[in-house]
C-alpha atoms as a PDB file:
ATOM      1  CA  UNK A   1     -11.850  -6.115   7.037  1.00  0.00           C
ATOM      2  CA  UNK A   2      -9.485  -3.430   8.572  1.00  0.00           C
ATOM      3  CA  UNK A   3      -6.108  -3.837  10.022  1.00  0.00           C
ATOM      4  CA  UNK A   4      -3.353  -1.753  11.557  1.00  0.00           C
ATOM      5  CA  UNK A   5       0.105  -2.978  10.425  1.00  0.00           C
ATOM      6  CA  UNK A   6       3.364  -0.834  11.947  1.00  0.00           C
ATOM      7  CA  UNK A   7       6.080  -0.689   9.022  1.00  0.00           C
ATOM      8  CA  UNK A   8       9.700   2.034   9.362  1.00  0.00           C
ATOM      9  CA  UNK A   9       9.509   5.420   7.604  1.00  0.00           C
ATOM     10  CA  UNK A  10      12.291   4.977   4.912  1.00  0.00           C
ATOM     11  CA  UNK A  11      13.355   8.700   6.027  1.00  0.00           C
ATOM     12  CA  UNK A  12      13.508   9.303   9.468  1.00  0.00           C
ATOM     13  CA  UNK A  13      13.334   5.480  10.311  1.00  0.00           C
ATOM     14  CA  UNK A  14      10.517   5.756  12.583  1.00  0.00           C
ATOM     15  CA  UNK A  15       7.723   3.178  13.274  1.00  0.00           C
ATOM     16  CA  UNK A  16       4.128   4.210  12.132  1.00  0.00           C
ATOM     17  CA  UNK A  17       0.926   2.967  12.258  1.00  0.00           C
ATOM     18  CA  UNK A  18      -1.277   2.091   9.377  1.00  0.00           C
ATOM     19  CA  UNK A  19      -4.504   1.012   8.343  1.00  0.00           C
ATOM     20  CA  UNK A  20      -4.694  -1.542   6.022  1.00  0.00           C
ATOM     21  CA  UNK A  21      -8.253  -2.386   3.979  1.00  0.00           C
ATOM     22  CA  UNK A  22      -8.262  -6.270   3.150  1.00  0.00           C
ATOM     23  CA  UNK A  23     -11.275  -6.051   0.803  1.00  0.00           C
ATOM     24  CA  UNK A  24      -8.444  -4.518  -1.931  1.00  0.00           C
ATOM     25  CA  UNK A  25      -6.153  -6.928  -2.812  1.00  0.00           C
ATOM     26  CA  UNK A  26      -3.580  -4.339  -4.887  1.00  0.00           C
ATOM     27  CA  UNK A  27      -3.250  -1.189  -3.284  1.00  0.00           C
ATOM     28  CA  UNK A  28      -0.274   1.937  -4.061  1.00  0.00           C
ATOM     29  CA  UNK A  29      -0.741   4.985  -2.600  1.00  0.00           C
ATOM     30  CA  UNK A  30       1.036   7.796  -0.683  1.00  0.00           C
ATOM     31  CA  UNK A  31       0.879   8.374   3.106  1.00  0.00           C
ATOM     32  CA  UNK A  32       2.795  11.208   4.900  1.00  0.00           C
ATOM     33  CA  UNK A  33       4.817   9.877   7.968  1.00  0.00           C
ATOM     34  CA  UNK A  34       3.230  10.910  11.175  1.00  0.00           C
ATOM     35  CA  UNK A  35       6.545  11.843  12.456  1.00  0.00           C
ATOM     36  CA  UNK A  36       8.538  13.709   9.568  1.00  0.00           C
ATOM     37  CA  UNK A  37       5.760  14.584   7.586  1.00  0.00           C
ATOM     38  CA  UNK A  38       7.249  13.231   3.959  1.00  0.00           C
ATOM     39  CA  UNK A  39       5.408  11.339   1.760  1.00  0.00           C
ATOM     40  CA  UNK A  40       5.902   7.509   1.859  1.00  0.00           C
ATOM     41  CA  UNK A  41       4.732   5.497  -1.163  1.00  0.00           C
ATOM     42  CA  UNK A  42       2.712   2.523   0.573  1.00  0.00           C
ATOM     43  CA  UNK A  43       2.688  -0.703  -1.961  1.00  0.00           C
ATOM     44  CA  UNK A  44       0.519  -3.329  -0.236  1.00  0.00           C
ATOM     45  CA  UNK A  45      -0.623  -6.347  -1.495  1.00  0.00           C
ATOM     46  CA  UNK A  46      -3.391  -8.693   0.281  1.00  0.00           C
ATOM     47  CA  UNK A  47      -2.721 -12.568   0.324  1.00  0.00           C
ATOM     48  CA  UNK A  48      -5.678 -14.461   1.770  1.00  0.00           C
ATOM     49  CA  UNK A  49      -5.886 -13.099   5.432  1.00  0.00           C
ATOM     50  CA  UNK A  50      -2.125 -11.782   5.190  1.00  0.00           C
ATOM     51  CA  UNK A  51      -1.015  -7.808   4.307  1.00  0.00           C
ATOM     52  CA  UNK A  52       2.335  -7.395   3.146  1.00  0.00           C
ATOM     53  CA  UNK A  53       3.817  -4.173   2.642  1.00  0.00           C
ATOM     54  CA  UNK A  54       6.264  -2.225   1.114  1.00  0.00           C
ATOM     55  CA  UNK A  55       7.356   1.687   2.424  1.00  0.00           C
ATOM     56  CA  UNK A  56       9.379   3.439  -0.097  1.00  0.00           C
ATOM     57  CA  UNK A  57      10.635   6.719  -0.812  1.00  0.00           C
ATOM     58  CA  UNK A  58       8.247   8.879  -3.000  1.00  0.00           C
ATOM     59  CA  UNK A  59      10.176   8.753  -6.199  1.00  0.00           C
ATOM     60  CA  UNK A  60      11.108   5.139  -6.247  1.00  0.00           C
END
């Protein structure tokens, strides 16, 4: 199952758009913001039905 979840840039403090794949219920990866183009290290984690996550800078 596929959802979109909006979360802030920690950079620019913009609002994206992303994609979140509830068949994986640990997932860490890095997305570039749509807006400033750095990379945002994504930490999501899959409860049941619910997506939480976490948008950090790259290096923390």
């Amino acid at each position: 199952m596929l959802e979109t979840q909006t979360v802030q840039c920690p950079y620019c403090w913009e609002s994206i758009e992303l994609v979140i794949d509830h068949s994986v219920p640990e997932q860490e990866y890095i997305e570039d913001c749509e807006v400033c183009c750095r990379p945002i290290r994504l930490v999501v984690t899959v409860d049941n039905e619910d997506a939480y996550v976490t948008a950090l800078h790259e290096d923390e």
